[in-house]
Each structure stands twice: as structure tokens, then as C-alpha cells.
C-alpha atoms as a PDB file:
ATOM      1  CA  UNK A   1      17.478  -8.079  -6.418  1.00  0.00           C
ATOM      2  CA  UNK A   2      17.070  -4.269  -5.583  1.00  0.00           C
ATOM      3  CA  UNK A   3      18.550  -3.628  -2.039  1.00  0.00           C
ATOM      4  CA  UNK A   4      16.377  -3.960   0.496  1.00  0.00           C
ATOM      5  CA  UNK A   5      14.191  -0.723   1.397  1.00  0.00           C
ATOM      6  CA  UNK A   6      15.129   0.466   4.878  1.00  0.00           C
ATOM      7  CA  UNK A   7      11.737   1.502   6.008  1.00  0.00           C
ATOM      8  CA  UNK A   8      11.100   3.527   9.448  1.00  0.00           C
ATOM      9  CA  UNK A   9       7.991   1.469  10.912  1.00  0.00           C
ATOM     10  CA  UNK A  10       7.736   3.865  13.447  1.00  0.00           C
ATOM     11  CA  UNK A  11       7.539   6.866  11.154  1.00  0.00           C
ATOM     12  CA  UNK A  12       4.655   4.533   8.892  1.00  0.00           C
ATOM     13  CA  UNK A  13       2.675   4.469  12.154  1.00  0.00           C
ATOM     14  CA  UNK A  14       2.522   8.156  13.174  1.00  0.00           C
ATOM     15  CA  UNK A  15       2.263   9.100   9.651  1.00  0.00           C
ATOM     16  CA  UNK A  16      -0.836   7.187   8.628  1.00  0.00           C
ATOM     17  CA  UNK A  17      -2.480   7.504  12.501  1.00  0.00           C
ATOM     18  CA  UNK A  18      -2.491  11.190  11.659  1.00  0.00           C
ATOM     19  CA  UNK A  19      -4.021  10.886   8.313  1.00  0.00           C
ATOM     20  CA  UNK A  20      -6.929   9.006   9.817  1.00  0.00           C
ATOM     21  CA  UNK A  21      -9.464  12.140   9.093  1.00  0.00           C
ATOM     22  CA  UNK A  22      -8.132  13.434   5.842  1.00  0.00           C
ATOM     23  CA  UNK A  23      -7.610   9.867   3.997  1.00  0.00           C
ATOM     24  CA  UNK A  24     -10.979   9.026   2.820  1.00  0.00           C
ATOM     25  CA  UNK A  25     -11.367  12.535   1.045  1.00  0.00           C
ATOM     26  CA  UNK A  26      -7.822  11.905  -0.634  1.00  0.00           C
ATOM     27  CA  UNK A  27      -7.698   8.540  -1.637  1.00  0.00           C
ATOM     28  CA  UNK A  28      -8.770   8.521  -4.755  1.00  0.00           C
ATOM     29  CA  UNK A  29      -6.586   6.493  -6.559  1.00  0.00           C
ATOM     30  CA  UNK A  30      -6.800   3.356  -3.210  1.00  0.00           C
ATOM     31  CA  UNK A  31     -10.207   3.273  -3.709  1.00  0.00           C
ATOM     32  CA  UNK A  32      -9.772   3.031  -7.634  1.00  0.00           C
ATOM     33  CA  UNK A  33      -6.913   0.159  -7.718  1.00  0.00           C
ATOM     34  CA  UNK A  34      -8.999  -1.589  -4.678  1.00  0.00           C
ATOM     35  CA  UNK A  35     -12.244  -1.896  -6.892  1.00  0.00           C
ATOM     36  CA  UNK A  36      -9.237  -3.395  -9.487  1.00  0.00           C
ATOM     37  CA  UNK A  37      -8.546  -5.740  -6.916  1.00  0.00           C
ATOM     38  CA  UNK A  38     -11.948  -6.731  -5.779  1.00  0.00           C
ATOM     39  CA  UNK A  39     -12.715  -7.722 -10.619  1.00  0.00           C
ATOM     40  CA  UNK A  40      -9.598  -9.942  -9.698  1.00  0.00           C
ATOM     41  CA  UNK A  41     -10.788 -11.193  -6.278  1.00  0.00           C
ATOM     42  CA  UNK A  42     -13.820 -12.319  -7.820  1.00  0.00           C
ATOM     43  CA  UNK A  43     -12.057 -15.360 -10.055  1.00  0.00           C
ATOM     44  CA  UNK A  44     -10.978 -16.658  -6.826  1.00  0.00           C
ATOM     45  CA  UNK A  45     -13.096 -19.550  -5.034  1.00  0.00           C
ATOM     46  CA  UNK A  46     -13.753 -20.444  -1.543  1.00  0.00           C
ATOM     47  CA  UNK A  47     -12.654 -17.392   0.100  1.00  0.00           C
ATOM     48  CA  UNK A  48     -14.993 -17.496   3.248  1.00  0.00           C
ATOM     49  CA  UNK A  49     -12.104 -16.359   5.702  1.00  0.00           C
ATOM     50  CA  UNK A  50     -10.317 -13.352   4.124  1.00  0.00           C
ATOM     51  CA  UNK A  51      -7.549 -10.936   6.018  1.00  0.00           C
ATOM     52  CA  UNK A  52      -7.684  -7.533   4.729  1.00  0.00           C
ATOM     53  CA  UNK A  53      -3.754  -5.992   5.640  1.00  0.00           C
ATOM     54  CA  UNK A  54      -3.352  -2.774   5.495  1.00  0.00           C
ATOM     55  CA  UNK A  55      -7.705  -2.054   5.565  1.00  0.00           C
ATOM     56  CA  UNK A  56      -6.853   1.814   6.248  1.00  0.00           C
ATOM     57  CA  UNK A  57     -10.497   3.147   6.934  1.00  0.00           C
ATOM     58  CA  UNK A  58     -12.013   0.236   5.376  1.00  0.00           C
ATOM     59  CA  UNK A  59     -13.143   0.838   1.664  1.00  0.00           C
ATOM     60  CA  UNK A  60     -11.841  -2.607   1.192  1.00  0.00           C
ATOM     61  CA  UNK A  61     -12.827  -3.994   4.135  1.00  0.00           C
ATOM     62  CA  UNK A  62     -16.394  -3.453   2.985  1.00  0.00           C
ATOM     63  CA  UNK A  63     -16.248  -4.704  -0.609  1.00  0.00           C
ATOM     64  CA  UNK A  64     -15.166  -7.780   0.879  1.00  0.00           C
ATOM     65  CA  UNK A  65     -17.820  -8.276   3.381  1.00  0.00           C
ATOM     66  CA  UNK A  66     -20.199  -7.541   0.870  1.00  0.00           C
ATOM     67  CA  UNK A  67     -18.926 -10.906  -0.921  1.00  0.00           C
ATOM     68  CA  UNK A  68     -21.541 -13.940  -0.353  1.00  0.00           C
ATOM     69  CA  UNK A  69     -18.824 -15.762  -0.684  1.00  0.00           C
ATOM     70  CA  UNK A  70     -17.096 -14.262   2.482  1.00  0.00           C
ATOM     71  CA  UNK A  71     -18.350 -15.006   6.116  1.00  0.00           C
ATOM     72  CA  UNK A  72     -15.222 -13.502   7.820  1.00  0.00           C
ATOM     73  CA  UNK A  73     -12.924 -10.684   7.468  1.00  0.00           C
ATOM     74  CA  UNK A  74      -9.727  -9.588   9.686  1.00  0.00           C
ATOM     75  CA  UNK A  75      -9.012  -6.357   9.226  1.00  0.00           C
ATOM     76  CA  UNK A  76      -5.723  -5.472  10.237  1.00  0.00           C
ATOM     77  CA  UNK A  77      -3.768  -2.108  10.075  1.00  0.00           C
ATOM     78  CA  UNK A  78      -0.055  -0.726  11.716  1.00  0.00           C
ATOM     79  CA  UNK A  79      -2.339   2.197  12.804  1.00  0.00           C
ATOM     80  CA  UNK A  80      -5.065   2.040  15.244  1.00  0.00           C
ATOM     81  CA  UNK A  81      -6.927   5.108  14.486  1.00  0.00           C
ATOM     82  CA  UNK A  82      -7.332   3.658  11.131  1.00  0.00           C
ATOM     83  CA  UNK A  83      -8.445  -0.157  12.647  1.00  0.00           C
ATOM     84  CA  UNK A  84     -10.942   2.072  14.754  1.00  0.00           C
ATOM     85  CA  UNK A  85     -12.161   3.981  11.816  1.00  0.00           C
ATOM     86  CA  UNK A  86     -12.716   0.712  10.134  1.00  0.00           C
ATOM     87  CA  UNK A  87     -14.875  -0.311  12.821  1.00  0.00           C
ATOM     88  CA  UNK A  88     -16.812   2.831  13.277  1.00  0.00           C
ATOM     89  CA  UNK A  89     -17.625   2.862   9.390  1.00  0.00           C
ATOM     90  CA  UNK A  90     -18.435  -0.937   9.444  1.00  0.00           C
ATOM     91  CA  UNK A  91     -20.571  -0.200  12.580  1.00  0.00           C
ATOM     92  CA  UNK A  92     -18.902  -3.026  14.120  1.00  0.00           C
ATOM     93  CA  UNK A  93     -20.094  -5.756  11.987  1.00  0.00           C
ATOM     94  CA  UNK A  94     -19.911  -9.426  13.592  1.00  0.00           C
ATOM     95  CA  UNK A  95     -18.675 -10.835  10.168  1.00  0.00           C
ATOM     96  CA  UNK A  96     -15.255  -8.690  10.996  1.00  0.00           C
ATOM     97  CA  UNK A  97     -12.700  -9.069  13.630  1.00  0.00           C
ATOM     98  CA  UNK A  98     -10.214  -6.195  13.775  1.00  0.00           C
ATOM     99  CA  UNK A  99      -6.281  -6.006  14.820  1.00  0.00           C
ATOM    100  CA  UNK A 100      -4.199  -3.118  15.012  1.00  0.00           C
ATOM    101  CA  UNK A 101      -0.891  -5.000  14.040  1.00  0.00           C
ATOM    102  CA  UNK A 102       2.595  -5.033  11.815  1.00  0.00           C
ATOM    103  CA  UNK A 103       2.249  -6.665   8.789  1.00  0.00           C
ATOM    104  CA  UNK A 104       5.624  -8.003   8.782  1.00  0.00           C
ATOM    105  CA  UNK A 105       4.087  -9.926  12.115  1.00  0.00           C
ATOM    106  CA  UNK A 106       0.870 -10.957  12.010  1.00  0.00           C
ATOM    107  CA  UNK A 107      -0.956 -12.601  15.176  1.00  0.00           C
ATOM    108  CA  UNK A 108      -3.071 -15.087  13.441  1.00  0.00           C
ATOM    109  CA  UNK A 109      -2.859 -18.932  14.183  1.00  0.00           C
ATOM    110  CA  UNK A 110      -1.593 -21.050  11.175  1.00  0.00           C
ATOM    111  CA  UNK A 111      -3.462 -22.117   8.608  1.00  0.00           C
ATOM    112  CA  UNK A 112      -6.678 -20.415   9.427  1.00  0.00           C
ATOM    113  CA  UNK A 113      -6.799 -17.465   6.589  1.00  0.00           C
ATOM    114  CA  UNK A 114      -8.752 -18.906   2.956  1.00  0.00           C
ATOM    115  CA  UNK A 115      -6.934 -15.953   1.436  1.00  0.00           C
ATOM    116  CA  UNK A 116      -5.369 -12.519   2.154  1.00  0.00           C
ATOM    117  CA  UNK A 117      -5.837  -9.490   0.619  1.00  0.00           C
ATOM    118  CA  UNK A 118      -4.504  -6.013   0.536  1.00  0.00           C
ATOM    119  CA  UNK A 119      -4.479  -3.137  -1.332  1.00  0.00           C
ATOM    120  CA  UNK A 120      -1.823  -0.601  -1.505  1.00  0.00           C
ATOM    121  CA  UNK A 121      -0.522  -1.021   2.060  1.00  0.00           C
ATOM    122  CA  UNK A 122       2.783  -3.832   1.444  1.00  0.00           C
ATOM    123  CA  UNK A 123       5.487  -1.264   0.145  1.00  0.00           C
ATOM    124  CA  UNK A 124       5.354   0.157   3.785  1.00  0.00           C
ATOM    125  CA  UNK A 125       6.825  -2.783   4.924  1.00  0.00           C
ATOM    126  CA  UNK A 126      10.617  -3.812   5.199  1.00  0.00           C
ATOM    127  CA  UNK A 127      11.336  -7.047   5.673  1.00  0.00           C
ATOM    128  CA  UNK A 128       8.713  -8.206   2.796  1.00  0.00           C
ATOM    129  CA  UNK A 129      10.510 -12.268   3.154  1.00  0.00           C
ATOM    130  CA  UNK A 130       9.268 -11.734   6.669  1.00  0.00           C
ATOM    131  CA  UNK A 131       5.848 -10.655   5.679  1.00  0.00           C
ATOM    132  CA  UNK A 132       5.802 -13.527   3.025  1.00  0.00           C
ATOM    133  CA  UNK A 133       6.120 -16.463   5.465  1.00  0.00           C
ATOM    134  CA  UNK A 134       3.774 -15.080   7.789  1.00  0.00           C
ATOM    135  CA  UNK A 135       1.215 -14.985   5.064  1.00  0.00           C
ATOM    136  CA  UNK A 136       2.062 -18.242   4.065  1.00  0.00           C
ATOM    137  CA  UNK A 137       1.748 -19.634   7.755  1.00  0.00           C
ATOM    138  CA  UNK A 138      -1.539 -17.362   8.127  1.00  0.00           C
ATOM    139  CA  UNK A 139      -2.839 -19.358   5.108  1.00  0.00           C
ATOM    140  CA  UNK A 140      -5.077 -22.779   4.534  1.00  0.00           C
ATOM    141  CA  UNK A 141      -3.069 -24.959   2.021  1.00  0.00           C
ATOM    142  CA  UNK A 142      -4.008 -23.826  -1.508  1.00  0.00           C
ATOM    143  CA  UNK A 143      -5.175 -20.779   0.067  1.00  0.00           C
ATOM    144  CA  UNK A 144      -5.131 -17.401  -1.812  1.00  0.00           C
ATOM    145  CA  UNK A 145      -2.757 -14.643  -1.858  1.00  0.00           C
ATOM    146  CA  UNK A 146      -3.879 -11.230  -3.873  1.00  0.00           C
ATOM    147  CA  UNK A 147      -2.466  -7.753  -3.679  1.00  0.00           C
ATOM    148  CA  UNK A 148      -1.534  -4.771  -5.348  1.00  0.00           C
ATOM    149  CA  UNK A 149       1.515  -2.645  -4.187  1.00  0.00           C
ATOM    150  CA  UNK A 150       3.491   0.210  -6.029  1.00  0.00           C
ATOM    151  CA  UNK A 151       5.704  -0.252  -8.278  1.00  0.00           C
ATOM    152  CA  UNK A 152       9.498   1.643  -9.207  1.00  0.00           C
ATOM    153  CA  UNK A 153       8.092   4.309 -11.592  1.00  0.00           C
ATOM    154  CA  UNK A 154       5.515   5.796  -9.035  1.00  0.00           C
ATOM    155  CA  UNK A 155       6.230   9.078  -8.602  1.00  0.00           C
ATOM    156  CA  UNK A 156       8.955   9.239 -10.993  1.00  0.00           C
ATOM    157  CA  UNK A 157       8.471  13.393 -11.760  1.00  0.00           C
ATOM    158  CA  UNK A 158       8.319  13.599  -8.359  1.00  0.00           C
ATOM    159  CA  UNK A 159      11.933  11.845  -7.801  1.00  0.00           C
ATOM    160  CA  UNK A 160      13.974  13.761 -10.991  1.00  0.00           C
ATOM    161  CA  UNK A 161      12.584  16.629  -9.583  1.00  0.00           C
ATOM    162  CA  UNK A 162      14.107  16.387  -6.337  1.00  0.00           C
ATOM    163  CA  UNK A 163      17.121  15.303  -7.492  1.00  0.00           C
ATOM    164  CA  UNK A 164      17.801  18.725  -8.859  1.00  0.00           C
ATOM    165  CA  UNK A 165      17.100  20.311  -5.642  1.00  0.00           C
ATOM    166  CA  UNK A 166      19.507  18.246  -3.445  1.00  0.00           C
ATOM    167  CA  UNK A 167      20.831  14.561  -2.667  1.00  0.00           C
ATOM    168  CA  UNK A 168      19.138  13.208  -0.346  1.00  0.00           C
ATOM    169  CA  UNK A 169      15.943  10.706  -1.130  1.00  0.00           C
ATOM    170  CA  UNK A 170      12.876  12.277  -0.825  1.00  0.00           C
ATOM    171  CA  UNK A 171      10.528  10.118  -1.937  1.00  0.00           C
ATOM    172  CA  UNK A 172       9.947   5.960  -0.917  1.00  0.00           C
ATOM    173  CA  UNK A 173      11.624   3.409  -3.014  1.00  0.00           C
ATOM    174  CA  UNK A 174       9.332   0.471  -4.378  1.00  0.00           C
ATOM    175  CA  UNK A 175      10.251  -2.823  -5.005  1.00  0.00           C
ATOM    176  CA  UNK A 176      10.193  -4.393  -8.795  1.00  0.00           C
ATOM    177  CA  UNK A 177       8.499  -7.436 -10.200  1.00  0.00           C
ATOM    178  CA  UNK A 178      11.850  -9.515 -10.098  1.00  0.00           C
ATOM    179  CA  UNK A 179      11.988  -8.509  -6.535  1.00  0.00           C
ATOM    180  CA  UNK A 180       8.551  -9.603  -5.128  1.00  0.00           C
ATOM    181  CA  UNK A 181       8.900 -12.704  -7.578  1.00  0.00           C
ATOM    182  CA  UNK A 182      11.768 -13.925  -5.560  1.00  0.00           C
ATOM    183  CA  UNK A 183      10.138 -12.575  -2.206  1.00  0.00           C
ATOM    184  CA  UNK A 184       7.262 -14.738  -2.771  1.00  0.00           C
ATOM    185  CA  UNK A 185       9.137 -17.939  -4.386  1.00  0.00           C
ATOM    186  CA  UNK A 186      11.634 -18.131  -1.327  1.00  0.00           C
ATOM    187  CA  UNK A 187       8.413 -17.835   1.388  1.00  0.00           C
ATOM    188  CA  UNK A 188       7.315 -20.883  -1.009  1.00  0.00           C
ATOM    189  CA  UNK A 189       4.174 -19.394  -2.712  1.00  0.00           C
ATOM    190  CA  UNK A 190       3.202 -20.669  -5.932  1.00  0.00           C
ATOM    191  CA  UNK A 191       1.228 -20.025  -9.473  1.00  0.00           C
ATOM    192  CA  UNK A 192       2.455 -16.294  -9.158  1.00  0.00           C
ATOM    193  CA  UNK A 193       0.972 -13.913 -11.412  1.00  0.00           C
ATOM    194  CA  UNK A 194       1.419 -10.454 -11.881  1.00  0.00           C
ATOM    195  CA  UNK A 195       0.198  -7.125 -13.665  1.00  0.00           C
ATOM    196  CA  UNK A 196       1.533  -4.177 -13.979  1.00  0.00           C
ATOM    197  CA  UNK A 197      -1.084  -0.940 -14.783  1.00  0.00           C
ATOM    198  CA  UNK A 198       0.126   2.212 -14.965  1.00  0.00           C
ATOM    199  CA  UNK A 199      -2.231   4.990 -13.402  1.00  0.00           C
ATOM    200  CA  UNK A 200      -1.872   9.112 -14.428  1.00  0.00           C
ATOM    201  CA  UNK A 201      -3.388  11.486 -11.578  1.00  0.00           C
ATOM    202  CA  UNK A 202      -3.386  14.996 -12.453  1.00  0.00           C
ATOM    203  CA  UNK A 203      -2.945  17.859 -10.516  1.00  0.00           C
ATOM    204  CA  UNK A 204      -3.271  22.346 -10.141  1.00  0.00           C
ATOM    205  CA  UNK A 205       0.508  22.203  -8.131  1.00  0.00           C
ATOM    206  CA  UNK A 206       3.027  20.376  -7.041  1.00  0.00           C
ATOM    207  CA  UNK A 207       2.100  21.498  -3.596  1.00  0.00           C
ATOM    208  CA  UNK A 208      -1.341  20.223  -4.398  1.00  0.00           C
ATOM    209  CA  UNK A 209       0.551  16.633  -4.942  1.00  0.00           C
ATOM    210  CA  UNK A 210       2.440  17.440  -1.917  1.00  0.00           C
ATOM    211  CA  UNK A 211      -0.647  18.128   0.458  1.00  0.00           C
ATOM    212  CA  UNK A 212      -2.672  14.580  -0.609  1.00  0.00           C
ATOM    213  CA  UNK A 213       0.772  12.367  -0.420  1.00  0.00           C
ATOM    214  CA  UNK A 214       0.865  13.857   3.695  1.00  0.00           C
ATOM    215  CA  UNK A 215      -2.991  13.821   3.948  1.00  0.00           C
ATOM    216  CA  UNK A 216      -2.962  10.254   2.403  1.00  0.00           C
ATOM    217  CA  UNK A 217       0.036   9.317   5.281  1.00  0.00           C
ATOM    218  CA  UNK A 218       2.369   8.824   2.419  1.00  0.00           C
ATOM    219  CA  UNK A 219       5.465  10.656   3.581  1.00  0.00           C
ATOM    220  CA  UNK A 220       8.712  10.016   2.877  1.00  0.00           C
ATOM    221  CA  UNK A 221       9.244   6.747   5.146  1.00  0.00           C
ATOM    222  CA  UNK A 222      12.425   5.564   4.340  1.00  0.00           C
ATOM    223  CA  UNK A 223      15.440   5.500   7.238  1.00  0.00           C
ATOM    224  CA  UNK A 224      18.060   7.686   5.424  1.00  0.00           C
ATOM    225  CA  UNK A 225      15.536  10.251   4.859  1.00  0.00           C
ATOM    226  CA  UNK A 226      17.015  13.986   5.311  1.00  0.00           C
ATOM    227  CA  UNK A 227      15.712  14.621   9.019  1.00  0.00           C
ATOM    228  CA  UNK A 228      16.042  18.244   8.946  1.00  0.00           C
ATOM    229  CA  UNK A 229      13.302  20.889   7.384  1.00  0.00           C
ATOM    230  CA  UNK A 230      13.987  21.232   3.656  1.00  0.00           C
ATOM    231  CA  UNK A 231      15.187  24.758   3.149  1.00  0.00           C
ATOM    232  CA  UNK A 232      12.674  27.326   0.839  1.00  0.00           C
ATOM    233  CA  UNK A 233      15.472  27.399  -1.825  1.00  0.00           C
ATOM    234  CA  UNK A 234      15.732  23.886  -2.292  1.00  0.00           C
ATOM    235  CA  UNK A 235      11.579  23.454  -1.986  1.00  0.00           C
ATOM    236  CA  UNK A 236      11.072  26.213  -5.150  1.00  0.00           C
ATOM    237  CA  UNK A 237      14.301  24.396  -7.055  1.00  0.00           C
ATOM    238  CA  UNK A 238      12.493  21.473  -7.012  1.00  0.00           C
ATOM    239  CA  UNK A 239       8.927  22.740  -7.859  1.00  0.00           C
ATOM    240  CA  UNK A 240      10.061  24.457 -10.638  1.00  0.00           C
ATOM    241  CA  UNK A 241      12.024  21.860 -11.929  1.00  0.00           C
ATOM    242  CA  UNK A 242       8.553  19.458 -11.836  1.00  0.00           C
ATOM    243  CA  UNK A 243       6.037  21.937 -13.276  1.00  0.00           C
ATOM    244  CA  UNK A 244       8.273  23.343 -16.309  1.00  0.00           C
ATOM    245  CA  UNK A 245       7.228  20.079 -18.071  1.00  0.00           C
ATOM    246  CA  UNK A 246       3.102  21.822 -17.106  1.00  0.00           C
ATOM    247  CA  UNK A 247       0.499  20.148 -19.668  1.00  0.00           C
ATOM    248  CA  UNK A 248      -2.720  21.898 -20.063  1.00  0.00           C
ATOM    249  CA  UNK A 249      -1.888  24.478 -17.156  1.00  0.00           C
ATOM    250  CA  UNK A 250      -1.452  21.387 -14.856  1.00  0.00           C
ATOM    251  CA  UNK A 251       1.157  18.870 -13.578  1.00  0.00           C
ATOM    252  CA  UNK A 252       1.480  14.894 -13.926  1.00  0.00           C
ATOM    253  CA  UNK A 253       2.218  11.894 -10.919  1.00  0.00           C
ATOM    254  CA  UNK A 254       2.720   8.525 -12.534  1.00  0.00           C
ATOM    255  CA  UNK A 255       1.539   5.709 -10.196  1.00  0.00           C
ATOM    256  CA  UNK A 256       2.798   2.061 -11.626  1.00  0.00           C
ATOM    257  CA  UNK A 257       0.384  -0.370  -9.265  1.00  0.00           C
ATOM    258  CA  UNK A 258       2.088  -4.090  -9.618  1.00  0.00           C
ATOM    259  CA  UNK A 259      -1.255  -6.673  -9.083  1.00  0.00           C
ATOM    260  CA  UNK A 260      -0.156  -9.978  -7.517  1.00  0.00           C
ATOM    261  CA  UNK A 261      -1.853 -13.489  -7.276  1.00  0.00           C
ATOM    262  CA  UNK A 262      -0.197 -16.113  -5.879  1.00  0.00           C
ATOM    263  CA  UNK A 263      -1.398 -19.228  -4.166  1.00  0.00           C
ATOM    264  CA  UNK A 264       0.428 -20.993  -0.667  1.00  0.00           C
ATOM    265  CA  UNK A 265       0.248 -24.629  -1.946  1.00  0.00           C
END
């Protein structure tokens, strides 16, 4: 297994409580692997009681209410602007309770959840065996388990372009397959299933890339981060390393999105 991704929780907070009035405008590619999520949430069965972690602003939040299926969503997020967002969009539907909350500590009594969901919010968190036996606690028996999460090549032009700049890690670490296999086998979760899509967002800049990661709330979060301002030189070596490889006057991000099933029995 990779080493384990020393995350700053603290810095996932502030970062995504900021991005509260930008986010909706940038997040093209959430909304597009949570409508992904929602083709593979509708194979599963008796899902009235659904926990949506990570619900942001709520895009996915709403698909699910708009499930027959579903008479009760949780929507829980690390941030609270975003959990109040959520509940201004959603006008403060009585079919959803909302929690401003850690993931890697949910407050929700045992065996009450039919399934979880959540869409691009679990490679935030740190201790993901923590965040594993919660859901599997939070969960009926035979209840449902489906999320997507990024995988190691996101951002990969990103990364080699840094790394010509300086030494220090600029940009989040993501756990692999093999990894959130044995995550989810040791909190006892079973009939895993994953996918693995690979998503190409184009873009004018690098500094165009740059401004929806920070509008998004996608800084760099982990703990050994370089703390100090990023000199000018060392900004331009690595733009110009990333956009000599320009296709079509433009630059690429590759975004691998793992999709995960998995069921508490």
C-alpha cells in the first residue's frame, strides 16, 4: 500500500469554506462524474435513507432527493458555508437533514444509513480506514456503499511540471485501487467493485487551471506542503515547462475518477 496521505483537515476546511461562492460556476467536471454516479446509483435497491458526504453546494444532494426511491437524505460537508449553501439551494427541504461534520467522524447512530454516497469529496480525507468503519457502522446490514474519488494520474502535467520548478509537492496525492481495495476489505465491506474513467478538461493557461483548482477549494492540502509563497521564477519554470507540450493553442489536466461500489454485509 501507498503511504498514507498526510492531509491538513484544517487547511481542507478553510479552503473549501472560501470557495463556497465560486464552486458552482467551476465545477464542471463534479457535476459531470456526479451524474456518473447517480447511472450507477440507479442499479441499487432500497435506498430510502441515503448520506450524501462531502454534498458541497448540493448538485448531488438534489439528484438524490429527486429519487422516488429516496425519502431521506443527510447531507454532510467539513465546511459549513457549503452545508448552508446546500440548504439555501434545497430551500430547506424536510426530506434532508444537514450536518456540517468530518468525514473521517461521522455523528450518525449505527445502522441507520440504507446507503452512502459521495462524489469527489473522500481523497480529502486522511485516515480513509477511519472513514471506512464509520461508514460501515453508519450502515443497515447489506446496506450500500457508492463513490467516486480521484485517482493517482489526476493532474499528472500538473505534477512533472512542478517538479521542474522545485522539490517540494505541490499538488495532493491520491490513493490507488489496491489501496482503497484494502481500505475497504479491512473496515469489512464486501462485493467491491470498481471503475476507473479517465476524464480530459482543457484549458487557455495554466493559470486558468490554477484559478478553478483554488476557486473549486482544491489547493494543495497535503501537510508537507511548501508553506512559504512560491517565488515568480519558480511559478514561470513551471508554467512553461506545462504548456510547451500546448495542443491546439491550449493546455491538457488529466483527471483519473476511480468509481466504487461496495456493500457492508
Amino acid at each position: 500500500m501507498s503511504a498514507v496521505l498526510l492531509i491538513d483537515k484544517n487547511k481542507v476546511r478553510r479552503s473549501f469554506a472560501s470557495a463556497v461562492d465560486s464552486y458552482d460556476e467551476l465545477a464542471t467536471l463534479q457535476r459531470k462524474v456526479g451524474l456518473q454516479l447517480m447511472r450507477q446509483f440507479f442499479l441499487q435497491n432500497g435506498c430510502e435513507q441515503v448520506v450524501d458526504i462531502g454534498c458541497g453546494t448540493g448538485f448531488l444532494t438534489q439528484q438524490l432527493i429527486d429519487q422516488a426511491s429516496v425519502s431521506q437524505v443527510v447531507a454532510l460537508d467539513i465546511a459549513w458555508s457549503m452545508v448552508q449553501r446546500t440548504r439555501v439551494k434545497l430551500e430547506a427541504s424536510d426530506s434532508v437533514y444537514y450536518i456540517c461534520a468530518d468525514a473521517e467522524r461521522i455523528p450518525l447512530k449505527k445502522q441507520s444509513a440504507d446507503m452512502i454516497v459521495s462524489n469527489l469529496a473522500l481523497q480529502w480525507c486522511q485516515n480513509l480506514t477511519a472513514v471506512f468503519d464509520g461508514f460501515k457502522k453508519t450502515l443497515k446490514p447489506a446496506g450500500g456503499l457508492l463513490f467516486s474519488t480521484f485517482g493517482p494520474a489526476t493532474l499528472q502535467e500538473l505534477r512533472l511540471a512542478w517538479a521542474k520548478a522545485d522539490d517540494y509537492d505541490h499538488v495532493n496525492g491520491f490513493y490507488s485501487t489496491d489501496d482503497l481495495q484494502e481500505f475497504l476489505v479491512q473496515a469489512g465491506f464486501k462485493n467491491i467493485m470498481m471503475e476507473t474513467k479517465i476524464y480530459q478538461s482543457s484549458y487557455q493557461s495554466v493559470v486558468e487551471l490554477m484559478r478553478e483548482l483554488k476557486g473549486i477549494g482544491a489547493h494543495n492540502m497535503l501537510a508537507g506542503r511548501n508553506r512559504r509563497v512560491t517565488s515568480k521564477s519558480n511559478m514561470q519554470t513551471m508554467i512553461s515547462a506545462y504548456e510547451k507540450d500546448r495542443v491546439n493553442g491550449g493546455i491538457s489536466a488529466t483527471y483519473e475518477i476511480i468509481f466504487v461500489t461496495a456493500r457492508a454485509e
